[in-house]
C-alpha atoms as a PDB file:
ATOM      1  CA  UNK A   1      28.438 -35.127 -43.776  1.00  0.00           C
ATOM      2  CA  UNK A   2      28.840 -32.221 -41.409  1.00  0.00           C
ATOM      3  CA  UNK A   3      30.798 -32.194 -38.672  1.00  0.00           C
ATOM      4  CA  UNK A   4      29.197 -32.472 -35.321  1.00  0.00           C
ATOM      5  CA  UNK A   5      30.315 -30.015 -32.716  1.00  0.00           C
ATOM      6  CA  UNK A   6      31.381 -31.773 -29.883  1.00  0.00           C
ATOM      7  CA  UNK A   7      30.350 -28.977 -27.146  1.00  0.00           C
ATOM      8  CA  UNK A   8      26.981 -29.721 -28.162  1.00  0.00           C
ATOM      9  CA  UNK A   9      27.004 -33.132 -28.563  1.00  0.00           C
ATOM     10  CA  UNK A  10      28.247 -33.490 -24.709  1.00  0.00           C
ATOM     11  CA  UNK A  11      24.648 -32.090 -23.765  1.00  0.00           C
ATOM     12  CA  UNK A  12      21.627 -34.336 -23.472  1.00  0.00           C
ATOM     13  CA  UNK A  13      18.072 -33.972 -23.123  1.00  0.00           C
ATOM     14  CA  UNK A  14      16.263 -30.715 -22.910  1.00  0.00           C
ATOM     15  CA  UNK A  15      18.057 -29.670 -19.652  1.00  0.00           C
ATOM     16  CA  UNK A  16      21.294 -29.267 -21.609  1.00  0.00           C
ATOM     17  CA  UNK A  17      23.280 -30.777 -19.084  1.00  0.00           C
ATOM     18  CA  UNK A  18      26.164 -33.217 -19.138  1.00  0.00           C
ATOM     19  CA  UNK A  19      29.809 -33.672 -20.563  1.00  0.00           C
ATOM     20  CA  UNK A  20      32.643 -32.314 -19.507  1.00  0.00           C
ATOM     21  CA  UNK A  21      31.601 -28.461 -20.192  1.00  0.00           C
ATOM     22  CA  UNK A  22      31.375 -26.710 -16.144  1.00  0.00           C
ATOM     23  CA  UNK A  23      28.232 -25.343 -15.702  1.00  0.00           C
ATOM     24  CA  UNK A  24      28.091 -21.846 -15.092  1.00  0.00           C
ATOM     25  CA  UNK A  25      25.141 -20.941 -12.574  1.00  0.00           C
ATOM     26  CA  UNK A  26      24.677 -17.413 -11.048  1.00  0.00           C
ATOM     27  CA  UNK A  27      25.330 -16.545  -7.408  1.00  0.00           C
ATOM     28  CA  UNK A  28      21.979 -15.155  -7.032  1.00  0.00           C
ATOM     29  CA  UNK A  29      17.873 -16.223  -6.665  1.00  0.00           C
ATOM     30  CA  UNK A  30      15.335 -14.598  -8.455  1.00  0.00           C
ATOM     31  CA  UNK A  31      11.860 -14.599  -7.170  1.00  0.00           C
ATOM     32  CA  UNK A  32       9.217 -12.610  -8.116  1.00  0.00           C
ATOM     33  CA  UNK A  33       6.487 -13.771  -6.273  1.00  0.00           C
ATOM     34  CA  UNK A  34       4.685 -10.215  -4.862  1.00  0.00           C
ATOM     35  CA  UNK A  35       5.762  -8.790  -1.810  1.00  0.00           C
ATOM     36  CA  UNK A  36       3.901  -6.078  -1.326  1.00  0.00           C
ATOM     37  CA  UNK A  37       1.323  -5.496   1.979  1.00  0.00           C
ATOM     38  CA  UNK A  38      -0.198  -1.865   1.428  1.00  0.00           C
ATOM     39  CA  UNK A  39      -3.234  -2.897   4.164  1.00  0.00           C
ATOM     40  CA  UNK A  40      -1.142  -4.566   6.172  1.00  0.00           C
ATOM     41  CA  UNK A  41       1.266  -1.866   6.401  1.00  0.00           C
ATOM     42  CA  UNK A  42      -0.805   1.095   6.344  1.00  0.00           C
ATOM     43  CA  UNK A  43      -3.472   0.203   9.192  1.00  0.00           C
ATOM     44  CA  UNK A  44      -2.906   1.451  12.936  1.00  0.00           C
ATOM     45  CA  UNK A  45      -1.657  -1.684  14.961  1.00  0.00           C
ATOM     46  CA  UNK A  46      -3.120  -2.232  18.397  1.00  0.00           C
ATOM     47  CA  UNK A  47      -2.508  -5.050  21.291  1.00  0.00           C
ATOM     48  CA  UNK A  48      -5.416  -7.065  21.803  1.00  0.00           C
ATOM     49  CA  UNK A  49      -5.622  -9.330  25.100  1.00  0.00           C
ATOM     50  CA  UNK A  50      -8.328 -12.449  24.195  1.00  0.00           C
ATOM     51  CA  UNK A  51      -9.110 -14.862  21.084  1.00  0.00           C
ATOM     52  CA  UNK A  52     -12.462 -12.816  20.799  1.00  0.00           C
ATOM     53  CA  UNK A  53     -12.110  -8.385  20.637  1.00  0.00           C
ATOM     54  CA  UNK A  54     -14.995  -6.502  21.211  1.00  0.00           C
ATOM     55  CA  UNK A  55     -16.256  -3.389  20.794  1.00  0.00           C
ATOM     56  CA  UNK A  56     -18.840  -0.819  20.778  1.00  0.00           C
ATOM     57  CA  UNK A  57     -20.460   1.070  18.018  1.00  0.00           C
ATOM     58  CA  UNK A  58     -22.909   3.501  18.441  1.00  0.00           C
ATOM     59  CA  UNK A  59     -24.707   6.442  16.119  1.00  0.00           C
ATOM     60  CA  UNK A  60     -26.817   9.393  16.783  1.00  0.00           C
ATOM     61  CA  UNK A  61     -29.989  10.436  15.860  1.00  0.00           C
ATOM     62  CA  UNK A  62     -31.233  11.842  12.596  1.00  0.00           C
ATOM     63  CA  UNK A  63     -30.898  15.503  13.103  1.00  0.00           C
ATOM     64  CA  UNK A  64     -34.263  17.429  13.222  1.00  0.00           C
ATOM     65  CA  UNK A  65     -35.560  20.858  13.851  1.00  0.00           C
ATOM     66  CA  UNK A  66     -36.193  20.120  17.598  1.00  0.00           C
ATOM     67  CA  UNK A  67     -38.710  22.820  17.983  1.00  0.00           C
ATOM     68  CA  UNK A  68     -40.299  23.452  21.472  1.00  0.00           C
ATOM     69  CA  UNK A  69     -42.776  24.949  23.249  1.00  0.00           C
ATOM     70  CA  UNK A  70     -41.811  27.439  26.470  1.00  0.00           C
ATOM     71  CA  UNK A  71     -42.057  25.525  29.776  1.00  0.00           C
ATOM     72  CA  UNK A  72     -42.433  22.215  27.507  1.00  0.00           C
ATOM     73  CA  UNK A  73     -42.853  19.008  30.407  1.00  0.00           C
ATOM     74  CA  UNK A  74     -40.422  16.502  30.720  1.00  0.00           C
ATOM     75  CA  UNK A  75     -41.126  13.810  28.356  1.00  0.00           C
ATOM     76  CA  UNK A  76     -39.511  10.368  28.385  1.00  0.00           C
ATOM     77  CA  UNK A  77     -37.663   9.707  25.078  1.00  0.00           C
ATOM     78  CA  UNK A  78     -35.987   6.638  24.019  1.00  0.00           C
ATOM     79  CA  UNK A  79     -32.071   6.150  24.036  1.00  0.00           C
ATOM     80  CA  UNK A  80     -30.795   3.669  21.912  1.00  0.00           C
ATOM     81  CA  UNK A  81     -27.735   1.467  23.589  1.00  0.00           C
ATOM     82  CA  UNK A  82     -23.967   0.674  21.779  1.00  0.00           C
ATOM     83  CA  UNK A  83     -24.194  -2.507  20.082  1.00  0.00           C
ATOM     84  CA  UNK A  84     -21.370  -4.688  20.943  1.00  0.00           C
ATOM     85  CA  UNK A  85     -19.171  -5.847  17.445  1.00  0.00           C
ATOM     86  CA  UNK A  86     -16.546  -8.820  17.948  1.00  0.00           C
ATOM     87  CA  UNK A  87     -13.910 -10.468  15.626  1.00  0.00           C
ATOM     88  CA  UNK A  88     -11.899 -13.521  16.073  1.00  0.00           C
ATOM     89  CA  UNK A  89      -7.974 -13.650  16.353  1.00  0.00           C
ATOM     90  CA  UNK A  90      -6.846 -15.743  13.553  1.00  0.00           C
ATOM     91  CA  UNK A  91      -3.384 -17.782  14.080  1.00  0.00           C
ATOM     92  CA  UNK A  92      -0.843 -17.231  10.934  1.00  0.00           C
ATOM     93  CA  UNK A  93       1.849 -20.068  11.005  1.00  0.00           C
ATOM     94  CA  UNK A  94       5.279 -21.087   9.045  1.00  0.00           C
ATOM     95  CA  UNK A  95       7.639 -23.775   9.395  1.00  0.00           C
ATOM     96  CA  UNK A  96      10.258 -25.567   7.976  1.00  0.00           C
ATOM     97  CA  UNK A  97      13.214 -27.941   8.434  1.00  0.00           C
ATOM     98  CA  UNK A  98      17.342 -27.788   6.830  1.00  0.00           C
ATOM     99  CA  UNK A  99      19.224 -30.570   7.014  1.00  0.00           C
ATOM    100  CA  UNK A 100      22.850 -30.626   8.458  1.00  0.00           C
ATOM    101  CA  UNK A 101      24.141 -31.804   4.971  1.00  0.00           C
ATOM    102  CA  UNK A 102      21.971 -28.313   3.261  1.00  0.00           C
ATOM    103  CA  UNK A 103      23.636 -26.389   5.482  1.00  0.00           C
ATOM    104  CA  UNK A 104      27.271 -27.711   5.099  1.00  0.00           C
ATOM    105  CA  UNK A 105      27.283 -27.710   1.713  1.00  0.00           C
ATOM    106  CA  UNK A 106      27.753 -24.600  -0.825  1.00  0.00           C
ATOM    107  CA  UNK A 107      25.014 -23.234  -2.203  1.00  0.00           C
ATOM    108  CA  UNK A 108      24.596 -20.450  -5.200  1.00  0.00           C
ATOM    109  CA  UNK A 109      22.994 -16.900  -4.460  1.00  0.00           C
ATOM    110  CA  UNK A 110      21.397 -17.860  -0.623  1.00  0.00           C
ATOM    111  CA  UNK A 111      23.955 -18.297   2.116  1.00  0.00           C
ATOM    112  CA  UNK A 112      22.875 -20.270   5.197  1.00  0.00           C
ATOM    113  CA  UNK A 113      19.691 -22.118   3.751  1.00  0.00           C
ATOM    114  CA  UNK A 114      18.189 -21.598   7.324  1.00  0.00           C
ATOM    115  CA  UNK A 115      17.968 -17.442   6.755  1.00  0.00           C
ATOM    116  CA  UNK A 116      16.770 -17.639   3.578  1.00  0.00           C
ATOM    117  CA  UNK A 117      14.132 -19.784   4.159  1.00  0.00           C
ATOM    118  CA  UNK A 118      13.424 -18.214   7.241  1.00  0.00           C
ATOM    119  CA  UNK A 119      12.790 -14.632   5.248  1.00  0.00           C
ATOM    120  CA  UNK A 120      11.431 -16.640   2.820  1.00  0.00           C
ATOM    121  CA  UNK A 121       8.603 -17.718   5.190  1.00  0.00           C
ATOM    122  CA  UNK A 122       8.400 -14.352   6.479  1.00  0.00           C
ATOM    123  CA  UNK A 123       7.480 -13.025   2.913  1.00  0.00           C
ATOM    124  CA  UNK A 124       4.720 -15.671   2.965  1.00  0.00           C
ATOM    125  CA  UNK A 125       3.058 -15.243   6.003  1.00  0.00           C
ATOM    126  CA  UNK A 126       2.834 -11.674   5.690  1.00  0.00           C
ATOM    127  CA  UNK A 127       1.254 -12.069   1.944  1.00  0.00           C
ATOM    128  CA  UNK A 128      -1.178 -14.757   3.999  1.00  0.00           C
ATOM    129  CA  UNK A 129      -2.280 -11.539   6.506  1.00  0.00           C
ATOM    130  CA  UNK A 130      -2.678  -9.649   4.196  1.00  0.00           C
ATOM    131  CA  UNK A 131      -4.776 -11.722   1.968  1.00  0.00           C
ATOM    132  CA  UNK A 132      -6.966 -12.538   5.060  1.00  0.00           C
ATOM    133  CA  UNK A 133      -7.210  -8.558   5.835  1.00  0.00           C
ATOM    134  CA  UNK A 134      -8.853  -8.218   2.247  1.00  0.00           C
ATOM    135  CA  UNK A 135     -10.934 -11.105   1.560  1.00  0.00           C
ATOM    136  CA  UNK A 136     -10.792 -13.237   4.616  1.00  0.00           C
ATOM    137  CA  UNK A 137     -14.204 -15.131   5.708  1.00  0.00           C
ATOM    138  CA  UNK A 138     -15.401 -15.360   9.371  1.00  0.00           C
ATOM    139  CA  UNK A 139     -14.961 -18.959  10.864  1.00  0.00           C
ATOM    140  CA  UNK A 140     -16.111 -19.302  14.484  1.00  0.00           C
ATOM    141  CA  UNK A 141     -13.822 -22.429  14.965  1.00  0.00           C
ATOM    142  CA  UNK A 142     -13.511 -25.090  17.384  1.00  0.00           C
ATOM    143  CA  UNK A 143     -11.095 -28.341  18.472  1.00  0.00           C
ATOM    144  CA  UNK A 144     -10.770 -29.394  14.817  1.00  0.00           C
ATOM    145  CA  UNK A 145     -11.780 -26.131  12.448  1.00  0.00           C
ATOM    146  CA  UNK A 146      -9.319 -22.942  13.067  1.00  0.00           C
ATOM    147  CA  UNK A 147     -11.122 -19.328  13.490  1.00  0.00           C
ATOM    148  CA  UNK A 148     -10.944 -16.803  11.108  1.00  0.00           C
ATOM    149  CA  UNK A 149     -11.568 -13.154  10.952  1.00  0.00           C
ATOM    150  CA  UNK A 150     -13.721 -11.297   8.227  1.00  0.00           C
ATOM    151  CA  UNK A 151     -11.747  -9.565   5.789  1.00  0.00           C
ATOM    152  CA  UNK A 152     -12.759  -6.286   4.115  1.00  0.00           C
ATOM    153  CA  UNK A 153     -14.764  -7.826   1.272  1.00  0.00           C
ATOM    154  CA  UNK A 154     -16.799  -9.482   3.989  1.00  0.00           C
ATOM    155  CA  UNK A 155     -17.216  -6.334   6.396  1.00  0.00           C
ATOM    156  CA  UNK A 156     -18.478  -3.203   4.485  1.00  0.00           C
ATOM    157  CA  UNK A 157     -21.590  -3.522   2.249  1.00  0.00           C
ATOM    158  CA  UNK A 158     -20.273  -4.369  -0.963  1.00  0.00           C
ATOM    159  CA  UNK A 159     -22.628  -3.977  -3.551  1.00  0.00           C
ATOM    160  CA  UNK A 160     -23.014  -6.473  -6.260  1.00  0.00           C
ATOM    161  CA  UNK A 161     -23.120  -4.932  -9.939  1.00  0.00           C
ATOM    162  CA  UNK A 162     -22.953  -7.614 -12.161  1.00  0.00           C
ATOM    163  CA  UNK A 163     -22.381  -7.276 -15.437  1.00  0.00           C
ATOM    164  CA  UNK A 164     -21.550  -2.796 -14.658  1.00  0.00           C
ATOM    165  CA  UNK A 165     -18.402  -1.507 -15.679  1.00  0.00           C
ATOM    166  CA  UNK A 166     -17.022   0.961 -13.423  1.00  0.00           C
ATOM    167  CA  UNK A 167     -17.750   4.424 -14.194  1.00  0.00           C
ATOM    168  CA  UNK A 168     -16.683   7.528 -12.751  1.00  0.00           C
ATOM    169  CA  UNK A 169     -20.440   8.068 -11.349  1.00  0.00           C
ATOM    170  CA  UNK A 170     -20.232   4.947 -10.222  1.00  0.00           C
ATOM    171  CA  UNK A 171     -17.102   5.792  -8.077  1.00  0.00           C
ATOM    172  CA  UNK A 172     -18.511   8.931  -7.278  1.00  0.00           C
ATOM    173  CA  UNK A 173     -21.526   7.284  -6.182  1.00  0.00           C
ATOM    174  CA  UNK A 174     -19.971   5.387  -3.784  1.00  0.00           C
ATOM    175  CA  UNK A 175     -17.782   8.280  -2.258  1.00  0.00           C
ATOM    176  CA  UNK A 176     -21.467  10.267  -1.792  1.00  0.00           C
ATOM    177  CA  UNK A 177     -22.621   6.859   0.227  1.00  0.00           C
ATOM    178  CA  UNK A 178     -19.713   7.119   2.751  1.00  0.00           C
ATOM    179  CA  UNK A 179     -20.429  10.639   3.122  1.00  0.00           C
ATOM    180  CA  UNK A 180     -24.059  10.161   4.154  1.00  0.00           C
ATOM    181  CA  UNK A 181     -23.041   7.223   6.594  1.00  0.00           C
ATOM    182  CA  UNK A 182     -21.738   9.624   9.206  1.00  0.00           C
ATOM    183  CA  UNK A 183     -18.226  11.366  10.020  1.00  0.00           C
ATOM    184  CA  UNK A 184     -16.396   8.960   7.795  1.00  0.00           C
ATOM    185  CA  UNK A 185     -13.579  10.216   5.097  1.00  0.00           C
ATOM    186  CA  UNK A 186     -13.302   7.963   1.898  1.00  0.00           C
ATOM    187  CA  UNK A 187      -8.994   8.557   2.153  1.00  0.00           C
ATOM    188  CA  UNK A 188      -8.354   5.069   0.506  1.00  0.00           C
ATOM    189  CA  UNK A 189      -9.140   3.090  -2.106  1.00  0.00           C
ATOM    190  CA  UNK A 190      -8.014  -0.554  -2.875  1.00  0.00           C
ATOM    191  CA  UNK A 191      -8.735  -2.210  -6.282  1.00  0.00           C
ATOM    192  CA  UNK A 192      -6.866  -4.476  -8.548  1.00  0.00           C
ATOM    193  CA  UNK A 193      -4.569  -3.312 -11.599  1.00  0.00           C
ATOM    194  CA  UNK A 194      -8.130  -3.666 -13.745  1.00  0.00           C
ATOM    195  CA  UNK A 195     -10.056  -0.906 -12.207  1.00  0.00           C
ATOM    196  CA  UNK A 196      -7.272   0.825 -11.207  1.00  0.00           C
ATOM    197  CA  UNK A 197      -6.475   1.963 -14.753  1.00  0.00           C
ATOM    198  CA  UNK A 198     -10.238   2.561 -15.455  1.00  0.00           C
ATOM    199  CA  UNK A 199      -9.941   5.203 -12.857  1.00  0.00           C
ATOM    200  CA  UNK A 200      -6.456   6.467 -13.927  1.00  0.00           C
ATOM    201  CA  UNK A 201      -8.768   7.049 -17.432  1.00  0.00           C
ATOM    202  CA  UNK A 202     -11.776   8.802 -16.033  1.00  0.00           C
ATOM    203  CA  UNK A 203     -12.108  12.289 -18.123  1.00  0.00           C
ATOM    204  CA  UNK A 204     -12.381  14.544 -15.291  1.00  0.00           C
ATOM    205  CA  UNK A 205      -8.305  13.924 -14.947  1.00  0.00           C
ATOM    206  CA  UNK A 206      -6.519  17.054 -15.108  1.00  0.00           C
ATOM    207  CA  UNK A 207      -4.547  17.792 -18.400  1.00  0.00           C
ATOM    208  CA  UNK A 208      -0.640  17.010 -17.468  1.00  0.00           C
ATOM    209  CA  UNK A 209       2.120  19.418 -19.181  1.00  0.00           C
ATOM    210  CA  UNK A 210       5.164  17.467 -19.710  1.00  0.00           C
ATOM    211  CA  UNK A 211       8.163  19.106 -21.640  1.00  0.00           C
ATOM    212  CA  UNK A 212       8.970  17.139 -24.864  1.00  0.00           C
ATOM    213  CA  UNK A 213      12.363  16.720 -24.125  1.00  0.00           C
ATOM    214  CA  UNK A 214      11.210  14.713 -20.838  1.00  0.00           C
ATOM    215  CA  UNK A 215      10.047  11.855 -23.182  1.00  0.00           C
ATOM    216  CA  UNK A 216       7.736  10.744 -20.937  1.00  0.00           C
ATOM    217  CA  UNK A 217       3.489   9.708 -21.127  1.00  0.00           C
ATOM    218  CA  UNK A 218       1.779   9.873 -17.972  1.00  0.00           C
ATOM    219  CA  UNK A 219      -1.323   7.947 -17.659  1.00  0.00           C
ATOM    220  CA  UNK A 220      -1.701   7.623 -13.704  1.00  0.00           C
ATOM    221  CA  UNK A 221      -3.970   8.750 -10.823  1.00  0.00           C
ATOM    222  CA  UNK A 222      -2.876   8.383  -7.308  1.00  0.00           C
ATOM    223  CA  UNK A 223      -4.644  10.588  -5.670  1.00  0.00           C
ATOM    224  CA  UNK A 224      -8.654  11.291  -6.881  1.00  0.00           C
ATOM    225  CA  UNK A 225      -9.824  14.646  -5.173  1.00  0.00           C
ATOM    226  CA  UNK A 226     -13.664  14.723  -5.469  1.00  0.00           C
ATOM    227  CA  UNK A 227     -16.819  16.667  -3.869  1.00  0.00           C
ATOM    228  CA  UNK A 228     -16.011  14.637  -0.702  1.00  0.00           C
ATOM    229  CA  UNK A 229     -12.213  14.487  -0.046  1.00  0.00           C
ATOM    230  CA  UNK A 230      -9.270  13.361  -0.936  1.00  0.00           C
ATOM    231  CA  UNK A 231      -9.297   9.679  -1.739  1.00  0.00           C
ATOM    232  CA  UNK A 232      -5.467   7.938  -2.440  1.00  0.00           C
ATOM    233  CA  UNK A 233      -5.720   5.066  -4.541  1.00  0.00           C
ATOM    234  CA  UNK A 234      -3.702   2.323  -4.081  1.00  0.00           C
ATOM    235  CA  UNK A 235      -3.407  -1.423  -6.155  1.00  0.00           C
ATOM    236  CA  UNK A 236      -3.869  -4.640  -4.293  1.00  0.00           C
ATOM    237  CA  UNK A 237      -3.539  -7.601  -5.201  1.00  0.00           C
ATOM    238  CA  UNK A 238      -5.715  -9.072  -2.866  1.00  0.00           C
ATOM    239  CA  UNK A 239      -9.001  -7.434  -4.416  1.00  0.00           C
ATOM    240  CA  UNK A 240     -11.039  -9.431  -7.092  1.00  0.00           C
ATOM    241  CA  UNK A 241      -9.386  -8.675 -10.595  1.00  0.00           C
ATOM    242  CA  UNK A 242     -10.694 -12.245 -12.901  1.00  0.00           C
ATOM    243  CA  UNK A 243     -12.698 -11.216 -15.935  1.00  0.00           C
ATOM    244  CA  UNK A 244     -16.050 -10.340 -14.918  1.00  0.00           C
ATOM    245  CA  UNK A 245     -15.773  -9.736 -11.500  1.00  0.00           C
ATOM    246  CA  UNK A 246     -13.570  -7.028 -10.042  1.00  0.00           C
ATOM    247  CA  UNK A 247     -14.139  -5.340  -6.584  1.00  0.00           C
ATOM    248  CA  UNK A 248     -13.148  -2.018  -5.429  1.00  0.00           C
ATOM    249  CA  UNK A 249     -13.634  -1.127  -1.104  1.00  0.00           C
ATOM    250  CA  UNK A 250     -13.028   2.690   0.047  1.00  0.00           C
ATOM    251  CA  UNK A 251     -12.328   3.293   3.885  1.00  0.00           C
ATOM    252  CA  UNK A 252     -11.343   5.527   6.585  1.00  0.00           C
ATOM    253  CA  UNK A 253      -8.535   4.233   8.109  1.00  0.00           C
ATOM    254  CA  UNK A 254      -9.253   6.119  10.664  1.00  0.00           C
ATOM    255  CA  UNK A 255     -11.520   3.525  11.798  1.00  0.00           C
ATOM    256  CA  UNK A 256      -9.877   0.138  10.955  1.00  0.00           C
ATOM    257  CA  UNK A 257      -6.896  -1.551  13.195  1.00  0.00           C
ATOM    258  CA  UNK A 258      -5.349  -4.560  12.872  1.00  0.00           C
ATOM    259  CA  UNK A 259      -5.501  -5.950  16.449  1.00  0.00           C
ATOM    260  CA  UNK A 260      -2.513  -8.344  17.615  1.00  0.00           C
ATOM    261  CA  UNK A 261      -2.549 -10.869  19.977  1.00  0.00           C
ATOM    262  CA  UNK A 262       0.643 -12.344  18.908  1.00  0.00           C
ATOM    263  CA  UNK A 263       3.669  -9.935  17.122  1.00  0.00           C
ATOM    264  CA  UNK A 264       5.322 -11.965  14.510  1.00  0.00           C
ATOM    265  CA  UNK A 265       7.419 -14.544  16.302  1.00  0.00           C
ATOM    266  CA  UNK A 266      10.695 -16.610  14.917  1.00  0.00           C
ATOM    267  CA  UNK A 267      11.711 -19.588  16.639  1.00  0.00           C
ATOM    268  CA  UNK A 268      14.468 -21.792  16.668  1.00  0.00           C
ATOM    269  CA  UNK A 269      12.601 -25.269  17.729  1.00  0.00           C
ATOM    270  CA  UNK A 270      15.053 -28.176  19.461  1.00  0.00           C
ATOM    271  CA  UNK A 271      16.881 -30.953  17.257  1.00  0.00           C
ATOM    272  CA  UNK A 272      15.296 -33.669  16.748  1.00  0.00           C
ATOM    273  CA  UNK A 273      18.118 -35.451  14.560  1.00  0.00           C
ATOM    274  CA  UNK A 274      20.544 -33.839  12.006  1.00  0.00           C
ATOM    275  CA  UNK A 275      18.913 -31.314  11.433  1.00  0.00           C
ATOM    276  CA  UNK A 276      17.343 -27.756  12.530  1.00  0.00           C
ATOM    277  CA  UNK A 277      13.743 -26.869  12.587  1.00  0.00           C
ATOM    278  CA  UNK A 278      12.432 -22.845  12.599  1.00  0.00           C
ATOM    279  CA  UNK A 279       8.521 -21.614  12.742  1.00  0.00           C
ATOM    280  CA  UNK A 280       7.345 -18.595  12.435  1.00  0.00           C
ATOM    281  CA  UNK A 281       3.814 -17.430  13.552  1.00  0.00           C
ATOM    282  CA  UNK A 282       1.163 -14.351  14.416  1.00  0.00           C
ATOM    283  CA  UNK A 283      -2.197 -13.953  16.164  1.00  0.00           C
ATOM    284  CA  UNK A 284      -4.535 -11.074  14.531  1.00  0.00           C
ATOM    285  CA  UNK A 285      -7.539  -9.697  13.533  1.00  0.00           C
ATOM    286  CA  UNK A 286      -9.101  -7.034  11.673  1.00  0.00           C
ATOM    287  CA  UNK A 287     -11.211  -4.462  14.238  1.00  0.00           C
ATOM    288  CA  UNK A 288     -13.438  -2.356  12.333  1.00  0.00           C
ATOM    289  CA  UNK A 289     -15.023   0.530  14.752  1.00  0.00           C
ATOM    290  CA  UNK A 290     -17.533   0.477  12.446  1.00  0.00           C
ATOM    291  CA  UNK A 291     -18.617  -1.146   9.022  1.00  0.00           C
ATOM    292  CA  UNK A 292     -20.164   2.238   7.644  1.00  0.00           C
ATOM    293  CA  UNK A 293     -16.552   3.679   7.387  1.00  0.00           C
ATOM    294  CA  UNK A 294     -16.174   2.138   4.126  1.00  0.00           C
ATOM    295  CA  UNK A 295     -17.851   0.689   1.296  1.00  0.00           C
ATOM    296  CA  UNK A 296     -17.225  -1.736  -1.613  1.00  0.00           C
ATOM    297  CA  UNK A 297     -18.302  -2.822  -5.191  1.00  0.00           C
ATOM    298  CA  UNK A 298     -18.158  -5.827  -7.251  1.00  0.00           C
ATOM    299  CA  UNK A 299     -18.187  -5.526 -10.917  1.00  0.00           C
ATOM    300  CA  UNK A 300     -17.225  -5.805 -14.343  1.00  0.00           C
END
C-alpha cells in the first residue's frame, strides 16, 4: 500500500483546512462587483430646495409662411402657456455597525473594518443612484411607501420593438426623431454590452489601418458621427441587456440634471454599546427640462 502523505492527510473536508500546516492568506480583497457611474458622473449637478422640483417646459409653434396682407388688423391669436413638469427627491441610504472586537483584531488586506466598509457602502449607494437615474419608476410616496423619481427608461418615449434587432436604420432612425423634436443634440448614447457591439459592427464603420507589427484588432466605436451630430456611445450597465429585451436611450445632456437636495453625507452615529455605527445617505432626483431631448428603444 502507498504511502499517505501526511500534508494532505492533515486537511479535511472540501475547505482544505486543518492540521498543523499555517495557512497562507493574502493581504488583500478582491471585489469585482462594478463600479462604474457614467450617468451619474457625467450629468450637470444642481441644488434643489424641496422634496418636489418643478419646472417649466414650453415649445414654439410650427413654423409657417406667415404671409400678410398690408395694413392687416389686429387679430387675437392664441398663446399657449409653459406646462409645469415635477419630480420627486428620492432618499439613498447606507448603514452599518463594527464591533469593538472587529476592530481590535488583525485583519488581512482591509485595515480599520470601519473605512472599508464605509467605502464599501459608498460604492453601493452610488451604483443604487445610478441604477435609479436609468431605470428608476416614479412613486409618489407617503408615511409608509418612500418616493421615487422616474429614471430614463421611464421619461423619454421609448419605443417598444419586440422581437427587432437593432439595425443601423434603426439607430439612425431614432437620431432623425430627436432631430425633429426641436433644438435637441443626440451627444450620448447608453446601451448595454449587447447592443453596444451591434453598433461597434454596423458597416458604415470606417476601415482602421493598423501596422502589423502593432498586433492589435480593433473592433470598437466610441464615437458614431451621423447626418445629425456627433453621438458618444457609452456602456451601462443599468440599461436592459437579458435575451430578448435590450434597450438603448440617446439624450442631450444638455437638458438633464441631477438635482440634489442632500450631497452625499457620512456620519459617525453615537455608541450604543461596544461598538460603532456609520450611515451614509443622499437626497436626489433626475430633472429633465424636457422629455423630447432624448429618446429610447427596447428590443432584441
Amino acid at each position: 500500500m502507498a504511502e499517505i502523505l501526511r500534508t494532505y492527510s492533515e486537511f479535511s473536508g472540501t475547505d482544505q483546512k486543518g492540521g498543523s500546516i499555517r495557512e497562507d492568506l493574502q493581504d488583500f480583497v478582491a471585489n469585482l462587483s462594478p463600479q462604474d457611474t457614467p450617468l451619474l458622473s457625467g450629468l450637470t449637478q444642481v441644488q434643489v430646495n424641496a422634496g418636489l422640483v418643478e419646472w417649466l417646459e414650453d415649445s414654439l409653434a410650427p413654423s409657417g409662411h406667415n404671409a400678410n396682407i398690408e395694413a392687416l388688423a389686429f387679430t387675437n391669436t392664441g398663446i399657449t402657456a409653459p406646462v409645469r413638469r415635477a419630480a420627486l427627491v428620492q432618499h439613498f441610504y447606507k448603514g452599518g455597525t463594527v464591533s469593538d472586537r472587529e476592530r481590535l483584531v488583525a485583519h488581512a488586506g482591509t485595515g480599520d473594518p470601519m473605512l472599508y466598509y464605509e467605502m464599501k457602502a459608498l460604492k453601493e449607494l452610488k451604483n443604487d443612484i445610478e441604477h435609479a437615474l436609468h431605470r428608476g419608476s416614479a412613486v409618489s410616496g407617503g408615511v409608509s411607501t418612500a418616493p421615487q423619481f422616474a429614471g430614463l427608461l421611464n421619461v423619454l418615449t421609448v419605443t417598444n420593438a419586440s422581437g427587432i434587432t437593432l439595425t443601423e436604420t434603426h439607430f439612425n432612425d431614432l437620431l432623425q426623431v430627436m432631430y425633429n423634436a426641436g433644438d435637441v443634440q443626440p451627444a450620448e448614447v447608453y446601451c448595454g454590452p449587447t447592443l453596444k457591439r451591434r453598433i461597434s459592427s454596423f458597416t458604415s464603420r470606417n476601415t482602421v489601418q493598423i501596422a502589423a507589427t502593432d498586433r492589435r484588432m480593433i473592433n470598437s466605436t466610441a464615437v458614431y458621427e451621423s447626418d445629425f451630430g456627433v453621438s458618444w456611445l457609452l456602456i451601462s450597465r443599468n440599461q436592459i441587456d437579458s435575451p430578448g429585451v435590450r434597450s438603448l436611450v440617446v439624450i442631450d445632456p444638455r437638458y438633464f440634471l441631477t438635482g440634489w437636495l442632500k450631497n452625499v453625507t457620512r456620519e459617525q452615529l453615537p455608541r450604543d454599546g461596544t461598538r460603532d455605527r456609520f450611515q451614509l445617505s443622499a437626497e436626489l432626483t433626475l430633472i429633465y427640462k424636457s422629455s423630447s431631448a432624448g429618446i429610447g428603444i427596447r428590443c432584441e
